[in-house]
Protein backbone atom coordinates (compact mmCIF):
# COMPACT_ATOMS: atom_id res chain seq x y z
CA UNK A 1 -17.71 -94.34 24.26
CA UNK A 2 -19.69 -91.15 23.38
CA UNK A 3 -17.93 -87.52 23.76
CA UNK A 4 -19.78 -84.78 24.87
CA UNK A 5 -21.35 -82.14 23.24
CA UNK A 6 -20.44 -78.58 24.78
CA UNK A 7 -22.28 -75.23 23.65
CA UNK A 8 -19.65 -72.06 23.04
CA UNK A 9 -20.13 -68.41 21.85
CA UNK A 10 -18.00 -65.70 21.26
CA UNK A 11 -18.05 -61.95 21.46
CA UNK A 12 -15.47 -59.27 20.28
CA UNK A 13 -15.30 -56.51 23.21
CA UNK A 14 -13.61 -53.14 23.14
CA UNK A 15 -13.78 -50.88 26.29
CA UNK A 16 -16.44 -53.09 27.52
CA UNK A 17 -18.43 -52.30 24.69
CA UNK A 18 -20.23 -54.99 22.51
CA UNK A 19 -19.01 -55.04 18.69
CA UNK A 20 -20.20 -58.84 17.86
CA UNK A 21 -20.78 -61.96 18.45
CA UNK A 22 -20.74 -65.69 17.13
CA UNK A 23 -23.48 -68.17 16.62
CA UNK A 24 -23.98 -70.39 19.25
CA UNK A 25 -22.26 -73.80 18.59
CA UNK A 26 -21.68 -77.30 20.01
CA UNK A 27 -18.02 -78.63 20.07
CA UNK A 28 -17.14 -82.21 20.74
CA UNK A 29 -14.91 -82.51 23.80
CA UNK A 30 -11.54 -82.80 23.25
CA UNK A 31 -12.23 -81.39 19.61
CA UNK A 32 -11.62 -77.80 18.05
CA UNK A 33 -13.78 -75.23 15.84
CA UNK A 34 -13.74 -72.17 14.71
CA UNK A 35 -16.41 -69.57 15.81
CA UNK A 36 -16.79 -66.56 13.75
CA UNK A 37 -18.10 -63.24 15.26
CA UNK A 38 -20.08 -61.18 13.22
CA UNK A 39 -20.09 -57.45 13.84
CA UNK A 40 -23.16 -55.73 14.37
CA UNK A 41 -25.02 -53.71 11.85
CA UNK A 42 -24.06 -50.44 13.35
CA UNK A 43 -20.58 -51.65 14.24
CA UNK A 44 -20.39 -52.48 10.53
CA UNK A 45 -21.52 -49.27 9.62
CA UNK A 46 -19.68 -47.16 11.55
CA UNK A 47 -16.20 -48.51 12.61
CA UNK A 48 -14.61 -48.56 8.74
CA UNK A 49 -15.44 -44.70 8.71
CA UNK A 50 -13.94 -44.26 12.31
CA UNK A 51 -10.58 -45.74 11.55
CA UNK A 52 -10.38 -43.68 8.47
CA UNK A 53 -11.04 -40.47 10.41
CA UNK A 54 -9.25 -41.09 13.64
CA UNK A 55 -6.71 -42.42 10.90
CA UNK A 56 -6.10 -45.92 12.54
CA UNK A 57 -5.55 -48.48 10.84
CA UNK A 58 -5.78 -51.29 13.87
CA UNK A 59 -8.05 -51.94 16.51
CA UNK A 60 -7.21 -54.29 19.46
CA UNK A 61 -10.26 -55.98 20.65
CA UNK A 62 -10.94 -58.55 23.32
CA UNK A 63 -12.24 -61.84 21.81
CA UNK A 64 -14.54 -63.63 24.67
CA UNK A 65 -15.01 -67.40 24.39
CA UNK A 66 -17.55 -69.01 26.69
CA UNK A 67 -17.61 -72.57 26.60
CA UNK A 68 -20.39 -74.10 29.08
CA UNK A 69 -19.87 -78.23 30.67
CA UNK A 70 -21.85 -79.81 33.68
CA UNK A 71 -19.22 -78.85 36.02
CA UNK A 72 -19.20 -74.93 35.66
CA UNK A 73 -18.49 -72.63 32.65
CA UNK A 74 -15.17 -71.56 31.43
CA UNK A 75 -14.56 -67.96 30.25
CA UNK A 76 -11.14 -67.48 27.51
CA UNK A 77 -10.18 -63.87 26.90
CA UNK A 78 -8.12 -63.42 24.04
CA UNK A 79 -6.33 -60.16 22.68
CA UNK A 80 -7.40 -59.76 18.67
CA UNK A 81 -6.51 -56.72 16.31
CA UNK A 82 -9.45 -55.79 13.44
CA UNK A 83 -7.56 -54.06 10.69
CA UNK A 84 -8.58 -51.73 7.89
C-alpha cells in the first residue's frame, strides 16, 4: 500500500502583510515535517531595526500552512511570536 504524496507551503503574515514564506514540500500522508519560512530580503533588513526603535522585543505573526489533496485544500492558521 502506497501513501500519498501531498504538496504544503507556508507563509508568516502580519496585518495581512507578507514577511516569508517556505519552500514548497511534499509530505507523506499521515506523516509530519517541518517547513521553515524564510523572511524576505527586505523583511530581513528592516524588521531587526524596527523592533529596536519601536523598542519591541516580540512580534506575533500569523503562520499560514496550506496543504493541497485531491479532495480540496486545507488552510491551518497558526499564531507565532518572532523575537529579537
Amino acid at each position: 500500500m502506497t501513501r500519498e504524496r501531498l504538496p504544503a507551503r507556508s507563509l508568516l503574515r502580519v496585518s495581512g502583510e507578507r514577511l516569508g514564506a517556505s519552500k514548497r514540500v511534499r509530505i507523506g500522508a499521515g506523516a509530519s515535517r517541518t517547513l521553515v519560512a524564510r523572511l524576505d530580503r527586505a523583511v530581513r533588513r528592516n524588521l531587526l531595526a524596527a523592533m529596536r526603535q519601536a523598542k519591541v522585543q516580540r512580534l506575533s505573526t500569523t503562520a499560514v500552512t496550506k496543504i493541497a489533496a485531491a479532495n480540496g485544500t486545507r488552510t491551518l492558521r497558526v499564531k507565532v511570536q518572532l523575537r529579537r
